[in-house]
Protein backbone atom coordinates (compact mmCIF):
# COMPACT_ATOMS: atom_id res chain seq x y z
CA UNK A 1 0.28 -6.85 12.34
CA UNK A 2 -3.72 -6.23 11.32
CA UNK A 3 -3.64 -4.76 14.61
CA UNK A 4 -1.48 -1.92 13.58
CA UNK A 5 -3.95 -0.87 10.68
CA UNK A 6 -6.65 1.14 12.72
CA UNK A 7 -4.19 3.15 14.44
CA UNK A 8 -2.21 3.82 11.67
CA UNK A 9 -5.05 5.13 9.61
CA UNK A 10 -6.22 7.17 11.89
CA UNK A 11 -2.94 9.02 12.01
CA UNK A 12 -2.14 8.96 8.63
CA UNK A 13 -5.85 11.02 8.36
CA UNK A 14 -5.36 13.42 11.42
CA UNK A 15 -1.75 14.60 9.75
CA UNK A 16 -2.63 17.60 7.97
CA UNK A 17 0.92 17.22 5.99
CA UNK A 18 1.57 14.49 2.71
CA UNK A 19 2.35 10.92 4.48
CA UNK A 20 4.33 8.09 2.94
CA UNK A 21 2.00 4.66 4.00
CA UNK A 22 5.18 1.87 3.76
CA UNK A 23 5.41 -1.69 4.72
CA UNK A 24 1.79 -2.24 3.97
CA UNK A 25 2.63 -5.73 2.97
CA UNK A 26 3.93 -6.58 5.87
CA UNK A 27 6.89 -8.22 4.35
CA UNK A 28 4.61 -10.39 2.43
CA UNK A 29 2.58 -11.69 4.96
CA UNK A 30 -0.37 -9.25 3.36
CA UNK A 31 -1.82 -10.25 0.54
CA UNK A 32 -0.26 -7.47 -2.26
CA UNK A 33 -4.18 -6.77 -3.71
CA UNK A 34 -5.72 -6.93 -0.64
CA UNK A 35 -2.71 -4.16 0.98
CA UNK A 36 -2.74 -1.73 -2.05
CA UNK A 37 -6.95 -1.13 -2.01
CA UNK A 38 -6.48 -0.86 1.67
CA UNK A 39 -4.03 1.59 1.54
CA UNK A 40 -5.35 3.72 -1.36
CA UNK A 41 -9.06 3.50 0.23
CA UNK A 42 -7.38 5.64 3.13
CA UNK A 43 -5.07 7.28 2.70
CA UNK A 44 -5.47 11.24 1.98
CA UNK A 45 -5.14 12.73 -1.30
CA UNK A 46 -1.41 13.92 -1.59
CA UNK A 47 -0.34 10.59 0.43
CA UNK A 48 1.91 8.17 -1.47
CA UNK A 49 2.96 4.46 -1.05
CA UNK A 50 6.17 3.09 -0.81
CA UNK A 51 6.36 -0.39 -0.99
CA UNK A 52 9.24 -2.91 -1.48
CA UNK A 53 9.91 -6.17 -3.92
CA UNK A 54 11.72 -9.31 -3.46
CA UNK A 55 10.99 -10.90 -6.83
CA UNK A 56 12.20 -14.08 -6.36
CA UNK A 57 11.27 -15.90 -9.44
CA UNK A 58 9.00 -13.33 -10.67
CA UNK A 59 11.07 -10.80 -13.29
CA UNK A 60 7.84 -9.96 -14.02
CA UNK A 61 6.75 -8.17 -10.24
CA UNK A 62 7.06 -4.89 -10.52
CA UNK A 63 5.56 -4.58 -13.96
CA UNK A 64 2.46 -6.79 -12.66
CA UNK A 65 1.99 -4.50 -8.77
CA UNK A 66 2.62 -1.36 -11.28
CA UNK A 67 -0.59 -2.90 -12.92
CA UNK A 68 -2.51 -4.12 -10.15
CA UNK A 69 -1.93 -0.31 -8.46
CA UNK A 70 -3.45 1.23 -12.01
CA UNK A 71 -6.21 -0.91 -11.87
CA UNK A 72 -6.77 -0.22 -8.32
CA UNK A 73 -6.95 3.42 -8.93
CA UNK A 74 -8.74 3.34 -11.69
CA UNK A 75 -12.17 2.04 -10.25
């Protein structure tokens, strides 16, 4: 799984086109914080995330990673 990250970053960056970075939590086995600075420290400009949500418990998970990824961008 961690593994997979240097490889797949240095793709992502050598494709001159947009890329969509998904499954960067790894089915929850990453940390969601910890995945979304990852991913939006390298990614290019242009590249998006697409990331899914089992919310469980938690009506409140999308509204709080919607959050988390504003914060994250912000800094």
């Amino acid at each position: 799984m961690l593994a997979d990250l240097a490889p797949a970053v240095e793709t992502i960056q050598t494709i001159q086109k947009p890329c969509i970075g998904y499954k960067i939590m790894a089915a929850g086995r990453i940390d969601a914080q910890m995945a979304f600075e990852y991913a939006y420290d390298h990614i290019k400009p242009g590249d998006v995330v697409n990331v899914g949500m089992h919310r469980g418990d938690n009506d409140d998970m999308v509204k709080e990673n919607a959050a988390m990824v504003q914060q994250i961008l912000a800094e």
